[in-house]
Protein backbone atom coordinates (compact mmCIF):
# COMPACT_ATOMS: atom_id res chain seq x y z
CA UNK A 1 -140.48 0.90 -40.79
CA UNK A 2 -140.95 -1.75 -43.62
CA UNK A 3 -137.74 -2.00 -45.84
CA UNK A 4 -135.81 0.45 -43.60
CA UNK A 5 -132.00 -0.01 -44.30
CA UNK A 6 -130.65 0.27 -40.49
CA UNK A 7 -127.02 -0.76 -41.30
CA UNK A 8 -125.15 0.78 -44.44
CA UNK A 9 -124.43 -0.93 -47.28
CA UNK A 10 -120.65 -0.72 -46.65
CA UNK A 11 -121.17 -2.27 -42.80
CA UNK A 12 -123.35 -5.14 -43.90
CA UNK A 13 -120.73 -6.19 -46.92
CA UNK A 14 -118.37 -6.39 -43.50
CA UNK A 15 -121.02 -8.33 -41.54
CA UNK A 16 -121.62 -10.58 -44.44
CA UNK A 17 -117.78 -11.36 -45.01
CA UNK A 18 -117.24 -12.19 -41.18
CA UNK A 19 -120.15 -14.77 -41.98
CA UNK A 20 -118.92 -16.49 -44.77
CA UNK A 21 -115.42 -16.93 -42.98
CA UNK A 22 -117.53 -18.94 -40.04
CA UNK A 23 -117.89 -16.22 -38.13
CA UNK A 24 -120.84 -15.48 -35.19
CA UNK A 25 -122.04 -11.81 -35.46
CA UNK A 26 -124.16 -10.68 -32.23
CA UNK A 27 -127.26 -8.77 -34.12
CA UNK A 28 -130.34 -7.33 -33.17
CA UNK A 29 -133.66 -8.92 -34.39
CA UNK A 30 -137.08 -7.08 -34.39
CA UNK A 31 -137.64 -8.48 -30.54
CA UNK A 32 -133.90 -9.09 -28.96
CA UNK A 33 -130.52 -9.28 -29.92
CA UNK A 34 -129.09 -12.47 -31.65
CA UNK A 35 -126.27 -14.38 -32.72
CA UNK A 36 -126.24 -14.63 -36.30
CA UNK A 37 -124.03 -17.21 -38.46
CA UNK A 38 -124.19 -19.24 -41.44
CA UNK A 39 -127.09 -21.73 -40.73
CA UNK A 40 -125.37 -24.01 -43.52
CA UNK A 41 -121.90 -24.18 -42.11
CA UNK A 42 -121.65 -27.14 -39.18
CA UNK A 43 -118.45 -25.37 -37.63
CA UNK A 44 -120.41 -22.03 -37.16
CA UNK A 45 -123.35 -23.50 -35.48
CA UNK A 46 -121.66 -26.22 -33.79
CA UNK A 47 -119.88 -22.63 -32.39
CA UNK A 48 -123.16 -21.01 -31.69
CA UNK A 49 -124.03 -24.03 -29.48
CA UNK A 50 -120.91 -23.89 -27.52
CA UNK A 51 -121.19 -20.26 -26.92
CA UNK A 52 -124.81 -20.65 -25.54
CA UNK A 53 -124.30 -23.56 -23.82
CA UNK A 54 -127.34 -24.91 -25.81
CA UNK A 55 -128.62 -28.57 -24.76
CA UNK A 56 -129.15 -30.54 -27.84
CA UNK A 57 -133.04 -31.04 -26.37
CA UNK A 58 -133.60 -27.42 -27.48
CA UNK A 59 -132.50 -26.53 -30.93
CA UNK A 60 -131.38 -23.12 -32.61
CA UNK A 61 -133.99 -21.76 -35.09
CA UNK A 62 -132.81 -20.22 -38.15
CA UNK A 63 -133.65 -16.49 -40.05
CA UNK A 64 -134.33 -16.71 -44.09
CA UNK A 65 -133.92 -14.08 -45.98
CA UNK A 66 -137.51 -14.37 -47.51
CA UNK A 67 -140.47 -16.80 -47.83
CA UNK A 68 -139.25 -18.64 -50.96
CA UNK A 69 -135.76 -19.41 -49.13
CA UNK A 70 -137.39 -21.78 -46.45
CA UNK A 71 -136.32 -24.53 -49.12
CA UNK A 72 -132.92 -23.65 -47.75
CA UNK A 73 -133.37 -25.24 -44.48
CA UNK A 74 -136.92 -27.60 -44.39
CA UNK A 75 -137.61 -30.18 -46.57
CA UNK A 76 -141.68 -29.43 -47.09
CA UNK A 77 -143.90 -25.92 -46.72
CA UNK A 78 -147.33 -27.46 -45.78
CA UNK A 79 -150.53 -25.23 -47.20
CA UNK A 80 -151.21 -24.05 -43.50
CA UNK A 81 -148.18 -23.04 -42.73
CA UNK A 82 -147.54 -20.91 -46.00
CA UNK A 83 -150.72 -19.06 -45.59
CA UNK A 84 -149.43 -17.93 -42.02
CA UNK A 85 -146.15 -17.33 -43.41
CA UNK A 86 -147.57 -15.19 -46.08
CA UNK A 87 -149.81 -13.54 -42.77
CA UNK A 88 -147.12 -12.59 -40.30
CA UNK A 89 -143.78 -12.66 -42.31
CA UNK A 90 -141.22 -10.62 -42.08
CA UNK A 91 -142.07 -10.55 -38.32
CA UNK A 92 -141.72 -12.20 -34.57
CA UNK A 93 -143.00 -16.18 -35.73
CA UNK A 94 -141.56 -19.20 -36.13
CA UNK A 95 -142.72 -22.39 -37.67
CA UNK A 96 -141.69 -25.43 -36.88
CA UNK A 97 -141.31 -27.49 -40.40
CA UNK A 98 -139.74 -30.78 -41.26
CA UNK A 99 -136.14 -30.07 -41.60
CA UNK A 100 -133.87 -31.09 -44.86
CA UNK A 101 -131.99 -33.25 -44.88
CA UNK A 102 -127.68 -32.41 -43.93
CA UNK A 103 -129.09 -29.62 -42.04
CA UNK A 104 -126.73 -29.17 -38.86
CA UNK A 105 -127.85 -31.18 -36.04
CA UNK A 106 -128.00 -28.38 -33.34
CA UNK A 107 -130.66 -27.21 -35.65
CA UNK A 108 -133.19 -29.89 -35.37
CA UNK A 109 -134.99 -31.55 -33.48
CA UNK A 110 -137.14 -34.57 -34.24
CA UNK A 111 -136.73 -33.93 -37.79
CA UNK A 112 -137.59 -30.41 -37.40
CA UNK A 113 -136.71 -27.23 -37.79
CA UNK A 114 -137.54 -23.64 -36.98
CA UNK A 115 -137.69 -20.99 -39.27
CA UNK A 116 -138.76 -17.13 -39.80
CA UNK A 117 -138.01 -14.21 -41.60
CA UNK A 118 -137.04 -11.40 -38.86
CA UNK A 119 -139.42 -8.41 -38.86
CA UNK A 120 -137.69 -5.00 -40.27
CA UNK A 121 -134.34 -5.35 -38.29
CA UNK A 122 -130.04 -5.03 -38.41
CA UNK A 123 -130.93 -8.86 -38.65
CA UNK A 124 -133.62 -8.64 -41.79
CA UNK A 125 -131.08 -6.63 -43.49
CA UNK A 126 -128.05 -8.68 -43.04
CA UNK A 127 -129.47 -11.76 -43.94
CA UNK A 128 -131.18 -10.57 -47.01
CA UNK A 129 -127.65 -9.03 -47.82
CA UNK A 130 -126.32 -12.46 -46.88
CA UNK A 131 -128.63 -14.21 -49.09
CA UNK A 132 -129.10 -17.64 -47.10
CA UNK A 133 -130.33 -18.60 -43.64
CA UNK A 134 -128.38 -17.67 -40.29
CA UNK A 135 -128.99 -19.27 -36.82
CA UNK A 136 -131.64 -17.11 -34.86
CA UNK A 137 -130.79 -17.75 -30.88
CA UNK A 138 -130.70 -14.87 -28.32
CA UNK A 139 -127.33 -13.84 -27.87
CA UNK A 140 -126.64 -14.84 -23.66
CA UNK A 141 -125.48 -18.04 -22.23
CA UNK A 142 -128.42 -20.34 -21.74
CA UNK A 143 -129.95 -19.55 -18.50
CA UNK A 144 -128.73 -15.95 -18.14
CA UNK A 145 -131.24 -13.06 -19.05
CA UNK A 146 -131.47 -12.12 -23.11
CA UNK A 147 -129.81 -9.26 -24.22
CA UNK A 148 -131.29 -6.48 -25.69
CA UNK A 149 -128.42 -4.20 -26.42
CA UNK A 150 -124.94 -4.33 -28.11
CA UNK A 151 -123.38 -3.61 -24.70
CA UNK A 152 -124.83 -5.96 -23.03
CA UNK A 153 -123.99 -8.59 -25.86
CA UNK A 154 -120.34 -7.38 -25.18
CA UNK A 155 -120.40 -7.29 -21.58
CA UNK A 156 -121.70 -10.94 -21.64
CA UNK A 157 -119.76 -12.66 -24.75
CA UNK A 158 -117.74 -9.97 -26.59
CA UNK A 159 -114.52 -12.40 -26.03
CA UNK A 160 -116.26 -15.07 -27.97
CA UNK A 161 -117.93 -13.15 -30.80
CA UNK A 162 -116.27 -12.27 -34.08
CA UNK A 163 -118.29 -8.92 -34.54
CA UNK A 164 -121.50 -6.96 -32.58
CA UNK A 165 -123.62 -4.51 -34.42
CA UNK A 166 -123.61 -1.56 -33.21
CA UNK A 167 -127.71 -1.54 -32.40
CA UNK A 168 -129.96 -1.81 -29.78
CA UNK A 169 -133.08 -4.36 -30.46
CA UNK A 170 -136.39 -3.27 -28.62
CA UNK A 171 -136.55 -6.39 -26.43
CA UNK A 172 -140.19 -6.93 -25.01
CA UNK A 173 -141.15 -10.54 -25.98
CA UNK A 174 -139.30 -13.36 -28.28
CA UNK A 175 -141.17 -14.86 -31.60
CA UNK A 176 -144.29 -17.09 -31.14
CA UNK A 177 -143.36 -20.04 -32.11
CA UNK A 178 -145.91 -22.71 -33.76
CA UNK A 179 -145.45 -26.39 -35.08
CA UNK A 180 -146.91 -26.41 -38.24
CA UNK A 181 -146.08 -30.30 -38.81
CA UNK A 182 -149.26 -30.59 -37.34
CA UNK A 183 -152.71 -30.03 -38.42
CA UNK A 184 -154.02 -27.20 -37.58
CA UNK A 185 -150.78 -25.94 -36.09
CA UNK A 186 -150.21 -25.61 -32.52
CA UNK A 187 -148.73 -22.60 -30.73
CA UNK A 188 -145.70 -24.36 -28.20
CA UNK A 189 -144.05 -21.08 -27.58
CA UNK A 190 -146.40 -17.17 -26.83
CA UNK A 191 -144.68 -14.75 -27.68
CA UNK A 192 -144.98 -11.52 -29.54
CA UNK A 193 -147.71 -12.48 -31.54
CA UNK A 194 -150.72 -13.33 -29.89
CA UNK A 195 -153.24 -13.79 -32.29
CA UNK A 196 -152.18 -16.62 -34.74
CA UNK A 197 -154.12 -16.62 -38.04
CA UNK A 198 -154.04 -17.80 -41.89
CA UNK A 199 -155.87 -15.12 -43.39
């Protein structure tokens, strides 16, 4: 449900003070689970990538909070790619935008970056209580099936994360992802949302 608080207030202050020391937090997202840290902080991504294995050809996307916070992370919103943002967010797509500046290099990729706000989620609610963009990459080695459960997030990398959520994510399949550097955008990645449009 819209604006459902899944995690307690007292839980997500813990979450959020785990990510602010540099921590990685396994969490689930509206489609699978993730690992969540501070999308601003080289050392925790630079962590995230080791812990995936992630070659620098593919790059992490990152979670905002909300619309207005894609300033955080890309360095232009074009007209396009607001009015599907303003369509299909909170929820399962990602645009591609032109990345700022200083943003951490796993992040990017040909000046580019990735970026969505998380459908009603553990994930929606800890960044918003956050307040800044985490790394959004399914929490598994790269290669190795997604997870879609906290068990299976600490079966697979419990040794190497700082803290799981305690939540199950309803798998099925990862955010559509569409380059909206272009004009008119281009899907490069189906996924849950099949029907891509502005208005």
């Amino acid at each position: 449900m819209e604006g459902e608080i899944l995690v307690t207030p007292g839980e997500l202050a813990r979450y959020v003070e785990v990510l602010r020391r540099g921590g990685v937090v396994a969490c689930a997202t509206e489609t699978l689970v993730g690992l969540l840290a501070d999308a601003l902080d080289h050392d925790a991504v630079e962590r995230v990538a080791r812990i995936k294995g992630r070659p620098e050809e593919s790059p992490i996307a990152v979670l905002i909070p909300a619309f207005e916070s894609a300033a955080t992370v890309a360095s232009s919103f074009p007209d396009q790619a607001q009015c599907l943002a303003l369509r299909h967010w909170p929820g399962p797509l990602t645009l591609i935008l032109p990345a700022r500046p200083g943003v951490p290099s796993p992040l990017t990729r040909d000046g580019t970056i990735g970026v969505r706000v998380p459908g009603p989620s553990p994930a929606l609610d800890l960044c918003r209580a956050f307040g800044g963009p985490l790394t959004a990459t399914s929490a598994n080695r790269t290669g190795e099936p997604p997870a879609r459960t906290a068990a299976e997030v600490e079966a697979a990398l419990g040794a190497e994360l700082d803290a799981i959520v305690p939540a199950d994510a309803p798998g099925g399949l990862p955010s559509t992802v569409v380059d909206a550097t272009v004009s008119p955008p281009r899907v490069v990645r189906a996924g849950a949302i099949t029907r891509i449009t502005e208005d």
